[in-house]
Protein backbone atom coordinates (compact mmCIF):
# COMPACT_ATOMS: atom_id res chain seq x y z
CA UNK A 1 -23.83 170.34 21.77
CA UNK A 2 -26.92 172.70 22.80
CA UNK A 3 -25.23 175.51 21.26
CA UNK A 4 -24.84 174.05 17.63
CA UNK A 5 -27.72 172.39 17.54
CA UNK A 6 -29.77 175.46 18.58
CA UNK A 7 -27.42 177.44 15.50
CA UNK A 8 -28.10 174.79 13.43
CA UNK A 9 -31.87 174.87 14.51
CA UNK A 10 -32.04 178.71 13.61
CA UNK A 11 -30.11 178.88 10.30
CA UNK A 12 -32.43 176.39 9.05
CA UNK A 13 -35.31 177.73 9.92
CA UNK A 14 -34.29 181.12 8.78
CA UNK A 15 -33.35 180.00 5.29
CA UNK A 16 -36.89 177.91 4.73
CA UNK A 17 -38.81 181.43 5.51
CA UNK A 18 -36.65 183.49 3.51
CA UNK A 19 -37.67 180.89 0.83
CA UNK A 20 -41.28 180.75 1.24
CA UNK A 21 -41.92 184.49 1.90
CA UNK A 22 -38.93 186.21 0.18
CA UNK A 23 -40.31 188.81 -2.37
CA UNK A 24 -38.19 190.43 -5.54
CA UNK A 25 -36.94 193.68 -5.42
CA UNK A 26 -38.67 196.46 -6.95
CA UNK A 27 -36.72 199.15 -8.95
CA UNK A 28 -38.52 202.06 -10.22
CA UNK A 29 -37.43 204.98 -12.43
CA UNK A 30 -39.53 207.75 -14.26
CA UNK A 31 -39.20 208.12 -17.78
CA UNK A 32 -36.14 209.92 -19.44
CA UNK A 33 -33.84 208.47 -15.93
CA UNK A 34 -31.21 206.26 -15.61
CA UNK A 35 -31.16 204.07 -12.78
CA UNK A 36 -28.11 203.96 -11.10
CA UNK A 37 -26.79 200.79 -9.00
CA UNK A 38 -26.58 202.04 -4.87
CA UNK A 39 -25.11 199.72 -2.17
CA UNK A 40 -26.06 201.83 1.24
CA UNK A 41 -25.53 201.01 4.51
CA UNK A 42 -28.41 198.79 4.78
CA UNK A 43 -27.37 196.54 1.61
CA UNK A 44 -24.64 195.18 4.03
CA UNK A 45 -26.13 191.97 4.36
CA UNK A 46 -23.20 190.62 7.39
CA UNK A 47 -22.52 192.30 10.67
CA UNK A 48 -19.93 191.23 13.29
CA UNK A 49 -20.07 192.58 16.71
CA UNK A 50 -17.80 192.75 19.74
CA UNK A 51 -18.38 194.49 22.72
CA UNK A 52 -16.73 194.93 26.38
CA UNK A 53 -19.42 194.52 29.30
CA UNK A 54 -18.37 195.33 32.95
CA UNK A 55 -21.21 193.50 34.94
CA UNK A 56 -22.37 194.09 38.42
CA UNK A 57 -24.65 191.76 39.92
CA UNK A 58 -25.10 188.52 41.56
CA UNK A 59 -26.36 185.26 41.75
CA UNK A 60 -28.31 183.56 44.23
CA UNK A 61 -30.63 180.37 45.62
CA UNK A 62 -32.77 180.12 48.60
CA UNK A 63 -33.79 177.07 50.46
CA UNK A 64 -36.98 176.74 53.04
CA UNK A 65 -38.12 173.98 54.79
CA UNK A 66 -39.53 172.69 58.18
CA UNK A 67 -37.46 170.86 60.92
CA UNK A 68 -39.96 169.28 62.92
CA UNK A 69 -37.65 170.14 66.74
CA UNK A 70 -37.04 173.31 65.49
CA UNK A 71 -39.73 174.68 63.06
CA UNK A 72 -39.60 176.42 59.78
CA UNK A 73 -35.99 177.14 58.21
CA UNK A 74 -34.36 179.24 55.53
CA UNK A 75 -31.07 179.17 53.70
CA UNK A 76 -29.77 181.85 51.65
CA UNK A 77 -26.33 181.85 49.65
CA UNK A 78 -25.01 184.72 47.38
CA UNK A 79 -22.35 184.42 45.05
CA UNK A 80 -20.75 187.67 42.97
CA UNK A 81 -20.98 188.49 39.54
CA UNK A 82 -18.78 191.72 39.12
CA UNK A 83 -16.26 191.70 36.45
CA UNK A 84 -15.41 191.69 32.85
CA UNK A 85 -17.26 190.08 30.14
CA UNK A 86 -16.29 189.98 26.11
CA UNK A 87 -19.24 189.75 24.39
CA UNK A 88 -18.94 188.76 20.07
CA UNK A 89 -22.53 188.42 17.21
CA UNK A 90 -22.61 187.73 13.89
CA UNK A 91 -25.68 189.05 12.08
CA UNK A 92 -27.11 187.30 8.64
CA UNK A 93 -29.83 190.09 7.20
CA UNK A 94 -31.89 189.18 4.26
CA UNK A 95 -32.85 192.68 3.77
CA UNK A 96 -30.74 193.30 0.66
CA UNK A 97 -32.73 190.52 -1.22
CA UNK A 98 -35.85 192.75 0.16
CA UNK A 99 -36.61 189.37 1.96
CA UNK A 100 -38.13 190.76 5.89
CA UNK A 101 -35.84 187.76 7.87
CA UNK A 102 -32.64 188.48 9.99
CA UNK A 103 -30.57 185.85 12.07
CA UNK A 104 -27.94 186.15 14.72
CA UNK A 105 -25.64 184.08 17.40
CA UNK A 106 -24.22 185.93 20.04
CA UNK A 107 -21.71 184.36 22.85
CA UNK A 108 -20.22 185.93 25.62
CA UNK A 109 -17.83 184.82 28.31
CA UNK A 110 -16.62 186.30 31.58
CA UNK A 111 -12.82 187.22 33.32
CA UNK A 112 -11.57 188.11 36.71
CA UNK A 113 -14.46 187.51 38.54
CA UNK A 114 -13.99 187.31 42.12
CA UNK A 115 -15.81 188.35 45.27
CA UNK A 116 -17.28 187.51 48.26
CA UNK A 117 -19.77 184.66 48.81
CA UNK A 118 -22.15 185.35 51.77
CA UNK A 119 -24.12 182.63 53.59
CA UNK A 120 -26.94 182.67 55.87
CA UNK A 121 -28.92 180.00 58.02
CA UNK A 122 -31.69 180.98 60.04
CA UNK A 123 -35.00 179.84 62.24
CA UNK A 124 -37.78 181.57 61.60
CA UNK A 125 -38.40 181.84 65.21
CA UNK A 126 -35.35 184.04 65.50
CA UNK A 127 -34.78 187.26 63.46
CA UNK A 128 -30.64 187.02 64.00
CA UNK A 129 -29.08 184.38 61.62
CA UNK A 130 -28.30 181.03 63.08
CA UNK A 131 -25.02 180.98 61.01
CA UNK A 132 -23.50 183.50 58.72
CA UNK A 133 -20.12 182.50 56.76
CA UNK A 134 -18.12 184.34 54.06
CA UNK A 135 -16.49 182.00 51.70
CA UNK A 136 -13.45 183.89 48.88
CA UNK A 137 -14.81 183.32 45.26
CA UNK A 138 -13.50 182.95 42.27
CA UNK A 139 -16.09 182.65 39.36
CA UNK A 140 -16.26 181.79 35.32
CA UNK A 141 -19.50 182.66 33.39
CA UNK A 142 -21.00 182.71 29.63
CA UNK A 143 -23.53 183.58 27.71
CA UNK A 144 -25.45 182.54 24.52
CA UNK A 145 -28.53 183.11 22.45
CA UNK A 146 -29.29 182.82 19.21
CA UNK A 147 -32.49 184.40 17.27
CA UNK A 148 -34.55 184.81 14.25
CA UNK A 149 -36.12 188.66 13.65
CA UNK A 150 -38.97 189.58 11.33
CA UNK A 151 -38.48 193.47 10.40
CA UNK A 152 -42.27 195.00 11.21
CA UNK A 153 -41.45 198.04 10.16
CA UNK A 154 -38.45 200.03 7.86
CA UNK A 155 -36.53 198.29 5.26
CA UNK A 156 -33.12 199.93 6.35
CA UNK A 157 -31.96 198.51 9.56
CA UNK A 158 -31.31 202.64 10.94
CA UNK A 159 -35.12 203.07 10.84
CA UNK A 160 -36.37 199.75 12.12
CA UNK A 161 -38.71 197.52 14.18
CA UNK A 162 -38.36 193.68 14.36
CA UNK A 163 -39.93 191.40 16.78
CA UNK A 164 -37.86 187.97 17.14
CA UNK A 165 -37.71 184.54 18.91
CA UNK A 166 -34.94 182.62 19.93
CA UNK A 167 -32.85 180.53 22.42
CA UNK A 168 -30.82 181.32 25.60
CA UNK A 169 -28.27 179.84 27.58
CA UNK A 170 -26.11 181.28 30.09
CA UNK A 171 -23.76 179.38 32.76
CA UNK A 172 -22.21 180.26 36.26
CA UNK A 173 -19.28 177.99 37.72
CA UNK A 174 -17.90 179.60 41.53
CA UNK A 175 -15.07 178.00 43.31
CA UNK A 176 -15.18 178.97 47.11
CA UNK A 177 -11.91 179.01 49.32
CA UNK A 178 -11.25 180.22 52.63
CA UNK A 179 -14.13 180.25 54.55
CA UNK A 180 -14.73 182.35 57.78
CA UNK A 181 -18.01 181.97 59.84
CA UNK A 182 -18.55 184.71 61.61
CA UNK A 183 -21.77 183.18 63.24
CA UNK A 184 -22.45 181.67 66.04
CA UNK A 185 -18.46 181.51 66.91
CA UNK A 186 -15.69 182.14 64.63
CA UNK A 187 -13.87 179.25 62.66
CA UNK A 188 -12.01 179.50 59.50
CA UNK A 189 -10.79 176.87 56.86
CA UNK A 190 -8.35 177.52 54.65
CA UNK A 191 -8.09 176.53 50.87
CA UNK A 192 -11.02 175.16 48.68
CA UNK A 193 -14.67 174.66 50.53
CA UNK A 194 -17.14 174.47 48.01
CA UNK A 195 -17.80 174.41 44.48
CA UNK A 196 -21.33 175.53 42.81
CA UNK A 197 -22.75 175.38 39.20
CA UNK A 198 -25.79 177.31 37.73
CA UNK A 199 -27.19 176.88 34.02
CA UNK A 200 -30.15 178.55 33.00
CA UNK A 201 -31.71 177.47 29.51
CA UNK A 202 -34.65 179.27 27.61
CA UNK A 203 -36.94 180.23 24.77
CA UNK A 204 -36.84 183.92 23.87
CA UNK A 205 -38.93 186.82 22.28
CA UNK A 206 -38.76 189.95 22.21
CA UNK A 207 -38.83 193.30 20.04
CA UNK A 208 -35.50 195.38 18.46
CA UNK A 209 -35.49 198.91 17.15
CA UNK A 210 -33.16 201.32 15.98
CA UNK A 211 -34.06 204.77 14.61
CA UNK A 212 -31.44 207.33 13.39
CA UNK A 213 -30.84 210.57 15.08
CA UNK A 214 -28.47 212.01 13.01
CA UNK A 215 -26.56 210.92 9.71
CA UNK A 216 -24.10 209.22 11.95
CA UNK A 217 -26.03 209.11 15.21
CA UNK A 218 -28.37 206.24 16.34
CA UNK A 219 -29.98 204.83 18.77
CA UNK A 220 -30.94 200.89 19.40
CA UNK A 221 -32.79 199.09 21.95
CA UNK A 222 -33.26 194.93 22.28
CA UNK A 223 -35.77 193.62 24.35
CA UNK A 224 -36.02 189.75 25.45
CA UNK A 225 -38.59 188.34 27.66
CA UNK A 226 -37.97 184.68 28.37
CA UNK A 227 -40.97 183.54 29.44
CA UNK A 228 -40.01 179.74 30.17
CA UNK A 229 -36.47 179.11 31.62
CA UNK A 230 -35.43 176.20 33.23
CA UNK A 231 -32.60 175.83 35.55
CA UNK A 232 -30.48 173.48 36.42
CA UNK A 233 -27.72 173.43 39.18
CA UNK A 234 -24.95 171.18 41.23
CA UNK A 235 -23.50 171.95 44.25
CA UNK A 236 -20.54 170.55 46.21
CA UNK A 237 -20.11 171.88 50.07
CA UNK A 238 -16.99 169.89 51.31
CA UNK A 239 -16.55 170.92 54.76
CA UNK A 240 -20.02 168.60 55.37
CA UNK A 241 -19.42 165.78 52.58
CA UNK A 242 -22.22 167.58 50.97
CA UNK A 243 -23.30 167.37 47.28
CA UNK A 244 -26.55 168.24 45.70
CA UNK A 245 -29.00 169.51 42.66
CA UNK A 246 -31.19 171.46 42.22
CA UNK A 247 -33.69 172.70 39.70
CA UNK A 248 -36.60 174.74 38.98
CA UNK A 249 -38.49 176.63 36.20
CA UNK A 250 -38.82 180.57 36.05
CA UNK A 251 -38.26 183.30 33.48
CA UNK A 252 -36.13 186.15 32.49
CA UNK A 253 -35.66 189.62 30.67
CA UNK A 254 -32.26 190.36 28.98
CA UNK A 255 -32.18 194.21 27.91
CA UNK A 256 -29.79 196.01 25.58
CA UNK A 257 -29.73 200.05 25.09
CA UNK A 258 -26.81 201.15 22.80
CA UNK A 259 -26.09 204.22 21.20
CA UNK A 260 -23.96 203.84 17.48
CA UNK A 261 -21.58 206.10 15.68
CA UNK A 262 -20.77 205.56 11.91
CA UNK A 263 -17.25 206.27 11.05
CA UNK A 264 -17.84 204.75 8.09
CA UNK A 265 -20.02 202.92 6.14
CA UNK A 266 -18.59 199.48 7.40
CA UNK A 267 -17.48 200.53 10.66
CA UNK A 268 -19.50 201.82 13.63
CA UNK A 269 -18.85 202.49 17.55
CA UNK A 270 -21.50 201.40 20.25
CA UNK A 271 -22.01 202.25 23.68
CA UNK A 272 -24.81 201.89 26.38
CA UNK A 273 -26.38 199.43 29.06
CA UNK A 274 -27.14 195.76 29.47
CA UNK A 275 -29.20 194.19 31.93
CA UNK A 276 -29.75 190.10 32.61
CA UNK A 277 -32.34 189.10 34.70
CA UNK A 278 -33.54 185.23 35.18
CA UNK A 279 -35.33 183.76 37.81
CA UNK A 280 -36.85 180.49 38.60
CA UNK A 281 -39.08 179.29 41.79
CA UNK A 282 -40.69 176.57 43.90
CA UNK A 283 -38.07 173.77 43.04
CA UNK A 284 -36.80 170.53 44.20
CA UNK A 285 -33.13 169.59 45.73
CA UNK A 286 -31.99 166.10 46.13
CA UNK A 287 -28.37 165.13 47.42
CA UNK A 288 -26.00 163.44 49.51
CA UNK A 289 -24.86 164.26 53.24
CA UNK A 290 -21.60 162.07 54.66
CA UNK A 291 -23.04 159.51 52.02
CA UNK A 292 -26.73 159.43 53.21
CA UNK A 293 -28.88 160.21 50.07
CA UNK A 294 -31.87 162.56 50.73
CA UNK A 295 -34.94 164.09 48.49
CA UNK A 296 -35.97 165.18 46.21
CA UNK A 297 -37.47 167.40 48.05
CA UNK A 298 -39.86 171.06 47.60
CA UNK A 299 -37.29 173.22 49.77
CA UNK A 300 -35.96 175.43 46.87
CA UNK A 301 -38.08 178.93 47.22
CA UNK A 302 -36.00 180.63 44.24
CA UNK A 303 -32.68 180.27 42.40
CA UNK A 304 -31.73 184.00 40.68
CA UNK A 305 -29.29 185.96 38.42
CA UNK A 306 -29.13 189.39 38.26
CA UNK A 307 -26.47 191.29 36.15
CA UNK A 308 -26.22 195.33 34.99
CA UNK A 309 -23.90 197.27 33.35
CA UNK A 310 -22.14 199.34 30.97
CA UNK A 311 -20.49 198.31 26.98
CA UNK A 312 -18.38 199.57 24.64
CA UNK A 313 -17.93 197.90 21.27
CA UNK A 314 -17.32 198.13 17.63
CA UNK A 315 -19.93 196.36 14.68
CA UNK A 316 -18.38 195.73 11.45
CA UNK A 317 -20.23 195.42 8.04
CA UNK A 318 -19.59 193.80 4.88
């Protein structure tokens, strides 16, 4: 429901600018010269994108509190993030009306991610980890934003700067099984031991550019800094009839580099980097142990997600 009410949200404030600030197009011709009706590249007005993303990364929360026997305490679990993502936009541009607005939606969604979740426990007191586990993990994650650009600069989109605000949302679910702890003495479970859900939601801006290098050569950059995020999570450890939340408030940067090839005027091939980073701090976590409720209480110290990596796509105009 977030999602189409954020699209909704955007489309309709995209299509009352266009209408207050649109401007006519201006044709001019010297004497003697017929004008002759051009559709380029950059009269396109829609453009559908799909791209392949192998991520590398991880995502992370850390606890720290005070146990008044034993003193101060920390808590550190990291779950993986490396696999496959499909990643599909669909770009409105106003350009062709010589209006300056753009909009776009862009989800994304993860498969065959699996890993390694580590887990540490320790006293302050003591540099060696009071307990260390490793849990198997299987993982589903996606992605979503949606924006509104402004074009600064350039009125074809191959020579360009446009600054932009928008929404974010993005979404990790892990499933851990078979769980060995390695510290202080060995003991293993087998089959499911814990289940843990992350959603991070927030407001974006940012700057996009794209300058030609060659007829069919050009390069494009994306920006976001998401300077409020809030994030939300739930956890479920079931070894020690454990469930909690947890939440906090941070920010982020998501960063896209991509290099395009024209093979024709509709149809163009992209490559390059992507990078995801969002991070909140100093949160609360309230919960249940063996069915005693506890908190809320100011142990979170951060909750993180950190993803990098290469795509390959195609963008399709018409």
């Amino acid at each position: 429901m977030r999602v189409l009410f954020a699209s909704a949200v955007v489309v309709a404030a995209v299509f009352s600018l266009n209408a207050a600030m649109g401007e006519e197009p201006v044709i001019e011709a010297q004497p003697g010269v017929a004008v002759v009706a051009v559709e380029p590249a950059e009269q396109l007005p829609f453009k559908v994108k799909a791209q392949y993303w192998r991520s590398d990364g991880n995502a992370s929360f850390k606890d720290i509190g005070f146990d008044p026997a034993f003193g101060p305490w920390e808590s550190e679990v990291e779950y993986p993030l490396d696999g496959n993502y499909y990643l599909f936009g669909a770009e409105y541009s106003f350009l062709a009306g010589r209006s300056r607005f753009a909009v776009d939606v862009n989800y994304g969604f993860s498969e065959d991610i699996d890993g390694t979740t580590k887990d540490w426990d320790w006293l302050w007191s003591d540099p060696e980890p009071l307990v260390f586990a490793e849990t198997d993990t299987d993982a589903d994650s996606d992605l979503f934003n949606a924006n509104v650009y402004y074009r600064l600069w350039g009125w074809g989109p191959r020579n360009s700067v446009d600054v932009f605000v928008g929404y974010h949302n993005q979404k990790h679910s892990f499933t851990n099984s078979n769980a060995r702890i390695l510290i202080p003495d060995f003991f293993s479970a087998s089959g499911k031991v814990a289940e843990y859900e992350m959603e991070f939601n927030g407001v974006r801006a940012g700057l996009r550019t794209e300058m030609a290098i060659s007829p069919r050569f050009s390069v494009m950059a994306n920006l976001a800094f998401l300077p409020f995020v809030d994030v939300d999570t739930n956890g479920k450890w079931l070894l020690r009839d454990l469930t909690f939340s947890q939440n906090a408030d941070g920010y982020g940067v998501d960063f896209d580099l991509l290099l395009e090839f024209m093979i024709t005027r509709n149809v163009s091939l992209v490559g390059g980097l992507k990078y995801v980073f969002l991070r909140a701090t100093d949160g609360e976590e309230s919960g249940s142990e063996a069915g005693i409720p506890y908190g809320p209480f100011d142990v979170v110290d951060e909750i993180e997600s950190d993803q990098f990596g290469g795509t390959a796509g195609v963008n399709v105009r018409f």
